[in-house]
PDB file of N, CA and C in Angstrom:
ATOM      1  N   UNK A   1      -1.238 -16.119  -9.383  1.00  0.00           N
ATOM      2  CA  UNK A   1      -2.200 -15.617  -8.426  1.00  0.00           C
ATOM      3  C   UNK A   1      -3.117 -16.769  -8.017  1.00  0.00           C
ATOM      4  N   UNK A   2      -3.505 -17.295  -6.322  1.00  0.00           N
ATOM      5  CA  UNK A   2      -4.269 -17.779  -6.164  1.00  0.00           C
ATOM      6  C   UNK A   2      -5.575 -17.877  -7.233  1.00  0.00           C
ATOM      7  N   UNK A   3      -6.061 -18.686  -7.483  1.00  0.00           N
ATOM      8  CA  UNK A   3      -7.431 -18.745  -8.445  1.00  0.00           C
ATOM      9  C   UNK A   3      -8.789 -18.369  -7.781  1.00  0.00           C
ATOM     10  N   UNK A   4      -9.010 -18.533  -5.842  1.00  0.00           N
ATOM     11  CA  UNK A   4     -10.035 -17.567  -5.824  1.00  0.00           C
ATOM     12  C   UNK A   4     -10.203 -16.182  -5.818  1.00  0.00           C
ATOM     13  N   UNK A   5      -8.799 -15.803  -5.442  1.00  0.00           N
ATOM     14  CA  UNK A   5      -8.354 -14.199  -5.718  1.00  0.00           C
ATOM     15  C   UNK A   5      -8.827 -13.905  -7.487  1.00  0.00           C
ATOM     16  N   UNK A   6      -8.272 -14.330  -7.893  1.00  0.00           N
ATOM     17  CA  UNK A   6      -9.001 -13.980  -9.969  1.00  0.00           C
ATOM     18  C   UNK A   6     -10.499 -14.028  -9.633  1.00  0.00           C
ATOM     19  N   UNK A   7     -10.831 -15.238  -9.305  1.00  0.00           N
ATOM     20  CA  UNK A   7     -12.312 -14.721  -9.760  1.00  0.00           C
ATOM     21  C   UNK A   7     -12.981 -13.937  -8.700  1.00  0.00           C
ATOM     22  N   UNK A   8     -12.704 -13.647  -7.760  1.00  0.00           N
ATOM     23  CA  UNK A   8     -13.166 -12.808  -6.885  1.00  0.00           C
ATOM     24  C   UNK A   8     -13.269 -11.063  -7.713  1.00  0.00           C
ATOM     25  N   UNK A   9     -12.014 -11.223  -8.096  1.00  0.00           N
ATOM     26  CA  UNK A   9     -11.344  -9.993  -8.747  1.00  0.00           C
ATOM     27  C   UNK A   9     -12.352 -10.096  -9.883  1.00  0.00           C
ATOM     28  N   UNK A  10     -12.585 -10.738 -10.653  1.00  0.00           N
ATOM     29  CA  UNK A  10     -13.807 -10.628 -12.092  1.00  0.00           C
ATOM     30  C   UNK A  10     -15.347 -10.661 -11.275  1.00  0.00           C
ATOM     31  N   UNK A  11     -15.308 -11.057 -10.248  1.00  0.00           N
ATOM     32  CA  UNK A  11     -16.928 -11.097  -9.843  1.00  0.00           C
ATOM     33  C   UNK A  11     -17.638 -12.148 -10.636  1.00  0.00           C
ATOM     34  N   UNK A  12     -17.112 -13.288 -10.636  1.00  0.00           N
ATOM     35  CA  UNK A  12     -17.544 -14.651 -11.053  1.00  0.00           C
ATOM     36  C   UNK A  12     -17.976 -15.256  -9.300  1.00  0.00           C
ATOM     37  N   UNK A  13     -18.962 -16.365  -9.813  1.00  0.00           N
ATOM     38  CA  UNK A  13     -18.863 -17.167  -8.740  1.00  0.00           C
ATOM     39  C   UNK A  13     -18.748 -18.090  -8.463  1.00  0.00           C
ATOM     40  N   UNK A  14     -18.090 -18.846 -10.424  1.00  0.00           N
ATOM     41  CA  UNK A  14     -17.330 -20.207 -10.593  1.00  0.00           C
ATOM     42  C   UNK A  14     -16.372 -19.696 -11.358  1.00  0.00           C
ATOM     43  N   UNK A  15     -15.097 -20.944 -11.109  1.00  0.00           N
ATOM     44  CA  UNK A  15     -14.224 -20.756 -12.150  1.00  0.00           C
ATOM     45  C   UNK A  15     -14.159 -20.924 -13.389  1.00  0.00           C
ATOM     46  N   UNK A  16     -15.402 -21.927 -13.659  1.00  0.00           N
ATOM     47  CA  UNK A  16     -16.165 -22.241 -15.327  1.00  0.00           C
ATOM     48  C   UNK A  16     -15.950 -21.234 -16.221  1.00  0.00           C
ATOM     49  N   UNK A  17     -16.391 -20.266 -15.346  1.00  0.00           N
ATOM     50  CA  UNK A  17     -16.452 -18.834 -16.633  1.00  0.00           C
ATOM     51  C   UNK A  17     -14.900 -18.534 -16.897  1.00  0.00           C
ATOM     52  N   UNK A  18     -14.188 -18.234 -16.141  1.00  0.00           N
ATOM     53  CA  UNK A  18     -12.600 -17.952 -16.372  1.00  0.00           C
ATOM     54  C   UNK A  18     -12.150 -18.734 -17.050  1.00  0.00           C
ATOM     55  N   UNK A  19     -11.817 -20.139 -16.990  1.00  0.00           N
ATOM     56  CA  UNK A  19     -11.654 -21.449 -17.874  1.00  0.00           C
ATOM     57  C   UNK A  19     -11.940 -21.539 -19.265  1.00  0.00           C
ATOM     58  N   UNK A  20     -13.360 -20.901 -19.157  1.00  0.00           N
ATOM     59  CA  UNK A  20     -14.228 -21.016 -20.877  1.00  0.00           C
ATOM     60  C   UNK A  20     -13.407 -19.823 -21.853  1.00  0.00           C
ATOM     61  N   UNK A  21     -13.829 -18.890 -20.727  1.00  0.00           N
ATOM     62  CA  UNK A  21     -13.355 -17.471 -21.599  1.00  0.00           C
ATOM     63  C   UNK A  21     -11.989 -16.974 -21.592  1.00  0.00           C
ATOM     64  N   UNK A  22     -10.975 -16.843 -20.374  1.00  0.00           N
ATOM     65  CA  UNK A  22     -10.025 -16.459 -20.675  1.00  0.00           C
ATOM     66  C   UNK A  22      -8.772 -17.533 -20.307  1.00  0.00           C
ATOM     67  N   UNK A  23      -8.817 -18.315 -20.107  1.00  0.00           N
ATOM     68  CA  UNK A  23      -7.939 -19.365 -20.049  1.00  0.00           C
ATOM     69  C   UNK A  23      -6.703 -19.551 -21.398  1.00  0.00           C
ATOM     70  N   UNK A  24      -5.430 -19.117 -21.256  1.00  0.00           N
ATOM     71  CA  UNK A  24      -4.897 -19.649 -22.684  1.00  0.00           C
ATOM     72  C   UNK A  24      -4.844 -18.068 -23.355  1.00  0.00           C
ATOM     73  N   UNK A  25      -5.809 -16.939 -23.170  1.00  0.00           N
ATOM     74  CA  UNK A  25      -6.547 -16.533 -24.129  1.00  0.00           C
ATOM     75  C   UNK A  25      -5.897 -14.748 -23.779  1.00  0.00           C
ATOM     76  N   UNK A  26      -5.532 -14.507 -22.266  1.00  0.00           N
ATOM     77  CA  UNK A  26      -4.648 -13.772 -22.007  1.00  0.00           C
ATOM     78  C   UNK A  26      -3.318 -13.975 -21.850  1.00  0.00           C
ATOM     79  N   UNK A  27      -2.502 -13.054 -22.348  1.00  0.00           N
ATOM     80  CA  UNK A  27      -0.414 -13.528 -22.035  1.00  0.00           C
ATOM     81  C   UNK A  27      -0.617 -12.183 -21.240  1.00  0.00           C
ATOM     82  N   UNK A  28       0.262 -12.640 -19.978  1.00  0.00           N
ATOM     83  CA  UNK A  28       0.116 -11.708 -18.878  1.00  0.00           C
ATOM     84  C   UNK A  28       1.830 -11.108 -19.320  1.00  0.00           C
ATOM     85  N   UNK A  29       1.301  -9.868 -19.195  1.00  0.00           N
ATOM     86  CA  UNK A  29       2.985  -9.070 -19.460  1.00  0.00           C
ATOM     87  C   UNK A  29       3.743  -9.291 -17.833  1.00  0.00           C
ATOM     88  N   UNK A  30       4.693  -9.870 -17.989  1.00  0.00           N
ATOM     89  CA  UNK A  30       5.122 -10.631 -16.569  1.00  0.00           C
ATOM     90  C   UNK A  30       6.092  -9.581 -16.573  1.00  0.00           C
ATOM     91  N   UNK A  31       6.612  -8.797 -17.209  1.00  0.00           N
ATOM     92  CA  UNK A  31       7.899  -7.538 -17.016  1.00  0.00           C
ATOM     93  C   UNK A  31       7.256  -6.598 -15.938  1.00  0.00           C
ATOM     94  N   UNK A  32       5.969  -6.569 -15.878  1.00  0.00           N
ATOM     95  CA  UNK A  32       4.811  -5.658 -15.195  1.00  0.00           C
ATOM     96  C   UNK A  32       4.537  -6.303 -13.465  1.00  0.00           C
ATOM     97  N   UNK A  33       5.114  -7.922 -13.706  1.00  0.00           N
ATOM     98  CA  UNK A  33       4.329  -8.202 -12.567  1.00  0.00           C
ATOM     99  C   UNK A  33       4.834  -7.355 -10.880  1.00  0.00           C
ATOM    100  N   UNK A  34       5.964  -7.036 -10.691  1.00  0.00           N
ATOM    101  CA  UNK A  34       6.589  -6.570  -9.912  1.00  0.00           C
ATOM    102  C   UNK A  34       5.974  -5.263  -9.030  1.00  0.00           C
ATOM    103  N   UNK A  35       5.237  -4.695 -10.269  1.00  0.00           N
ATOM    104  CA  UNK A  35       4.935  -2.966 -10.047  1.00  0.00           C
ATOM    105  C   UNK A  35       3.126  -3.442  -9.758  1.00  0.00           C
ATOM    106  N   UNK A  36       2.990  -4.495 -10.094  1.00  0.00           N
ATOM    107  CA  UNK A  36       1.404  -4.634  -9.723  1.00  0.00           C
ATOM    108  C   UNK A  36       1.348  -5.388  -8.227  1.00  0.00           C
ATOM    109  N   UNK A  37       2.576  -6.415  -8.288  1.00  0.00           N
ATOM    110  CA  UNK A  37       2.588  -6.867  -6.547  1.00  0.00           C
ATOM    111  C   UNK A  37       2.662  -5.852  -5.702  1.00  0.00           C
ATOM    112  N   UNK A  38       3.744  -4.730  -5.856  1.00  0.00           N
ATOM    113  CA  UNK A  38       3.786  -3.394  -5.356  1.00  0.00           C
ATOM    114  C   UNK A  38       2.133  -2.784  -5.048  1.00  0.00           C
ATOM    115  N   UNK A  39       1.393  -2.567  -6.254  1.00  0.00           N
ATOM    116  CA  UNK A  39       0.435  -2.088  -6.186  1.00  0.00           C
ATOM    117  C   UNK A  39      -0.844  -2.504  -5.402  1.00  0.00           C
ATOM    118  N   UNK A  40      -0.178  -4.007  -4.947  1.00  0.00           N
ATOM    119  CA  UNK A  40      -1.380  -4.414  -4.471  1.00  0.00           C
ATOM    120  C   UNK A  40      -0.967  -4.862  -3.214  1.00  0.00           C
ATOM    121  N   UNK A  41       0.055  -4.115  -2.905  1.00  0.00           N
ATOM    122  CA  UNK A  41       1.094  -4.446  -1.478  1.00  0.00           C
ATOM    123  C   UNK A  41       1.049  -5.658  -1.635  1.00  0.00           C
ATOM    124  N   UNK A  42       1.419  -6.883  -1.838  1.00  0.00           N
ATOM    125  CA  UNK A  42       1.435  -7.972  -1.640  1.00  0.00           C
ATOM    126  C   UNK A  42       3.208  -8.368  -1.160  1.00  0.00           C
ATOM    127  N   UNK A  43       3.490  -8.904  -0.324  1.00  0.00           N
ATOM    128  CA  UNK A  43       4.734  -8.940  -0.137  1.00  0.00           C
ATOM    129  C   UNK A  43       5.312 -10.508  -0.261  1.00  0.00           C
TER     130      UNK A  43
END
């Protein structure tokens, strides 16, 4: 995902905070990603 789309999406208004805190720190279930592009119409 673009990186200003994430923090837009957390309501940050640097990427500092994403970096510090969740960087590394989430494993994105990627079996899922399909049904969330869906969800977010993204084509």
């Amino acid at each position: 995902m673009p990186l200003d789309w994430i923090v837009d999406q957390l309501g940050h208004l640097e990427d500092g905070v994403n970096r510090e805190h969740y960087t590394g720190k989430i494993k994105p279930d990627l079996s899922k990603i399909g049904r969330v592009f869906a969800e977010l119409k993204i084509s």
